[in-house]
Protein backbone atom coordinates (compact mmCIF):
# COMPACT_ATOMS: atom_id res chain seq x y z
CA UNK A 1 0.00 0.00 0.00
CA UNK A 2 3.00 2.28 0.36
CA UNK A 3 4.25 1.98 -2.60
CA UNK A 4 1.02 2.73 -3.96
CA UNK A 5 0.76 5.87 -1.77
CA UNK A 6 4.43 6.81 -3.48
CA UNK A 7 3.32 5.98 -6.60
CA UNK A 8 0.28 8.03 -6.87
CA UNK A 9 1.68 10.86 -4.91
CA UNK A 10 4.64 11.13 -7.43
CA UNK A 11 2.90 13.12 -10.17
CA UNK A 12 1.31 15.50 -7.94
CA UNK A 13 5.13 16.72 -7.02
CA UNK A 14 5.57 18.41 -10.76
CA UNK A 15 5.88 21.53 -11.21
CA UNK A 16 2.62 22.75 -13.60
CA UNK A 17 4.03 24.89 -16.26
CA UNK A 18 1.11 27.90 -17.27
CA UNK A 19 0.43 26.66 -20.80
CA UNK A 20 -3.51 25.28 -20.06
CA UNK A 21 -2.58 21.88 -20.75
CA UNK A 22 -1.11 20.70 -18.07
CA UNK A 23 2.29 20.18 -18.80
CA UNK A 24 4.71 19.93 -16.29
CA UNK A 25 8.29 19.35 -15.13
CA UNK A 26 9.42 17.02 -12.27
CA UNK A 27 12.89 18.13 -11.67
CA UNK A 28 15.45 16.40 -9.53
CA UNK A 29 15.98 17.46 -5.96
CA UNK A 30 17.57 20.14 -4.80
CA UNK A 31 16.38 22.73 -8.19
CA UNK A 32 15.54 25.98 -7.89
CA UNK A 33 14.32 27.88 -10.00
CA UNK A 34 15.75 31.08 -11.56
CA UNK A 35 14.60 33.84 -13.62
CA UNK A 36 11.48 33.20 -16.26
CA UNK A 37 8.22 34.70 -17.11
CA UNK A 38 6.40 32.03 -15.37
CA UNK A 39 4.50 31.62 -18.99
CA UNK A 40 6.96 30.96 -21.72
CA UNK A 41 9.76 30.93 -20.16
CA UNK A 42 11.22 28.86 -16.72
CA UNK A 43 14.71 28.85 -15.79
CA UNK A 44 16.24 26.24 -13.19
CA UNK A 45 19.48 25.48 -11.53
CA UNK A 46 20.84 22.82 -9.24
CA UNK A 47 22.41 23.80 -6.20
CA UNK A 48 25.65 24.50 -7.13
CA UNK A 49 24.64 26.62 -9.99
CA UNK A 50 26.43 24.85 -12.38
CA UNK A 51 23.83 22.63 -14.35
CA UNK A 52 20.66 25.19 -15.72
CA UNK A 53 17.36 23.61 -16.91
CA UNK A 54 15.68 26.38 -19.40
CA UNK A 55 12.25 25.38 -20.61
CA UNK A 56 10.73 27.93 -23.66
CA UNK A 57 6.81 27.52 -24.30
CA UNK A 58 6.21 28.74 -27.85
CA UNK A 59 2.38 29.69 -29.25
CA UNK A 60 1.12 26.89 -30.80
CA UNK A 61 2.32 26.01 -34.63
CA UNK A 62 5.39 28.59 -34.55
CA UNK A 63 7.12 25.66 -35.79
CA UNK A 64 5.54 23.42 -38.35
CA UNK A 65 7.82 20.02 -36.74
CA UNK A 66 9.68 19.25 -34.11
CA UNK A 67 12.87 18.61 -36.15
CA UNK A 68 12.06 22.74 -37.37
CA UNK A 69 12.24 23.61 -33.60
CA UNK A 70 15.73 21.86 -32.98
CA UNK A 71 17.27 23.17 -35.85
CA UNK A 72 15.61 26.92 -34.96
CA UNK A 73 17.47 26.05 -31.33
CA UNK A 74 20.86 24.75 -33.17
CA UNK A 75 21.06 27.89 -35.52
CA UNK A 76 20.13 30.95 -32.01
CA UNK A 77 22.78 28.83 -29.55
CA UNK A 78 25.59 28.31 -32.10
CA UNK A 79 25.15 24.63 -31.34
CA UNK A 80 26.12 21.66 -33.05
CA UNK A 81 25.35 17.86 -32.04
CA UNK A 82 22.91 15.05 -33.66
CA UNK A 83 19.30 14.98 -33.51
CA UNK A 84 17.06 12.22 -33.06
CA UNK A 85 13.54 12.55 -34.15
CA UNK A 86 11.36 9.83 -32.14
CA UNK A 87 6.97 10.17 -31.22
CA UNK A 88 6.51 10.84 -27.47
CA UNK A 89 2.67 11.12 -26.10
CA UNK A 90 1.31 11.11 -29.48
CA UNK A 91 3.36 13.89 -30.66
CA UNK A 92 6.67 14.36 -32.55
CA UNK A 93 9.98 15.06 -30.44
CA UNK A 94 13.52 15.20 -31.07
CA UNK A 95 16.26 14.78 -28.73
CA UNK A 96 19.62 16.72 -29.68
CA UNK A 97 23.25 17.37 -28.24
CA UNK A 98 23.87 20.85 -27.73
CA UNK A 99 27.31 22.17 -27.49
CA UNK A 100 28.01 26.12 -27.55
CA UNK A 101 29.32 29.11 -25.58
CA UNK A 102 27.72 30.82 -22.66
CA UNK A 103 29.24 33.84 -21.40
CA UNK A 104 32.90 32.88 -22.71
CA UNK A 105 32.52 29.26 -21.38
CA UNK A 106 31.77 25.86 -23.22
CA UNK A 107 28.59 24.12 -22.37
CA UNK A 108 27.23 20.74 -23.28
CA UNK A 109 23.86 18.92 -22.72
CA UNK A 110 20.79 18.31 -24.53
CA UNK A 111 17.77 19.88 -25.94
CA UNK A 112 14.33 17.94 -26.04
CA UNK A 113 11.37 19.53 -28.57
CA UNK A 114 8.37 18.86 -28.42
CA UNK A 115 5.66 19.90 -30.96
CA UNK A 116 2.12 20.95 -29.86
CA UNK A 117 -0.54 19.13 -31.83
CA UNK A 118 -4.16 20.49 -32.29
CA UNK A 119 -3.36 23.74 -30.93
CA UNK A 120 -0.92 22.73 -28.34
CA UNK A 121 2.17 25.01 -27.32
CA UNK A 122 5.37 23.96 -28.53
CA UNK A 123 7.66 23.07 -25.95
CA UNK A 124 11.78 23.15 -25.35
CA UNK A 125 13.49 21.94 -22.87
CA UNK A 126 17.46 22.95 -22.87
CA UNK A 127 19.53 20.77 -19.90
CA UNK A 128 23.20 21.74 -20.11
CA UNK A 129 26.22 21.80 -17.88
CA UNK A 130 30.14 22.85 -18.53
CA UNK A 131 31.47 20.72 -21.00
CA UNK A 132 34.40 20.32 -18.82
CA UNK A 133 32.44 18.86 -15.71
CA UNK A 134 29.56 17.26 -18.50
CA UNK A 135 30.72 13.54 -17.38
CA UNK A 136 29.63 14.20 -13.96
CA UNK A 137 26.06 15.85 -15.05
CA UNK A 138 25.38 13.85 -18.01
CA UNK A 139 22.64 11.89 -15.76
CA UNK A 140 21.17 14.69 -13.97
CA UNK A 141 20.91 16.36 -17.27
CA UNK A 142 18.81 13.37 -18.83
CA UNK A 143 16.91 12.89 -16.10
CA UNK A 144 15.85 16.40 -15.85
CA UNK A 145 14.80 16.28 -19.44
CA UNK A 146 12.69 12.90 -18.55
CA UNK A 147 11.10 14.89 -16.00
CA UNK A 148 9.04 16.92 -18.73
CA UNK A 149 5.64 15.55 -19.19
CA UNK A 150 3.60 17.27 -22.30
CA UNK A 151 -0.02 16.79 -20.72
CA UNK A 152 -1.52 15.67 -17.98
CA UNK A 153 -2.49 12.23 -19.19
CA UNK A 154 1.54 11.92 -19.78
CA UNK A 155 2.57 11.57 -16.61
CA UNK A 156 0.80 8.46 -15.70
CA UNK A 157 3.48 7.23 -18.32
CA UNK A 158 7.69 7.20 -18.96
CA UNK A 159 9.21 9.99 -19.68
CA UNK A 160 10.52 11.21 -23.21
């Protein structure tokens, strides 16, 4: 019955992100949360300040695919890294490796995007670290990202 409690308790922990859907971020312990809008944009930061967690709600069909979103993302962060375009909750995704400067220094992580469908905000969700120290976020950074859950009906099931 515990685990039950756990279980069912666990969804109700996200963080509710203000785009009317319901979708929400469950971010690893210890995050805080830094400076957004609290509507398109969220900002968060572990406690050392060293890995940042930047989510970007965008009105729904800016992008006609996912794969348009990433490559929009590459192209404003002077990133480069492979893509993977995949189907999460019924919509398309694409998970990418970002690498590019920020304020003078190298960072690496990864960028999920996530297109709306039937008029549905676009959402992406940019997890990066130093590259220098990546090896020791690499996990936090992917688990952050599989902390994202498009709808409400999505987090009754595994993350991106």
């Amino acid at each position: 019955m515990a685990l039950l409690s756990v279980v069912l308790a666990a969804p109700l922990a996200a963080k509710e992100l203000a785009t009317g859907r319901g979708a929400s971020i469950d971010m690893p312990a210890g995050f805080a949360p830094g400076e957004g809008d609290g509507s398109t944009r969220f900002a968060y930061f572990d406690p050392t300040g060293e890995m940042e967690l930047d989510i970007l709600v965008y009105e729904p069909s800016r992008f006609a695919t996912a794969e348009a979103m990433a490559a929009d993302a590459a192209v404003r962060l002077g990133s480069a890294g492979d893509a993977s375009a995949f189907a999460y909750a019924g919509r398309e995704a694409v998970l990418a490796e970002l690498s590019f400067p920020l304020d003078g220094a190298a960072r690496r992580g990864y960028g999920l995007f996530v297109a709306g469908r039937d008029g549905e905000s676009d959402h992406a969700l940019l997890a990066h670290a130093p590259a220098a120290r990546f090896d020791a976020w690499g996990e936090v950074v992917i688990s952050a990202l599989d902390g994202f859950s498009v709808d409400r009906a999505a987090r009754r099931g595994p993350g991106p």
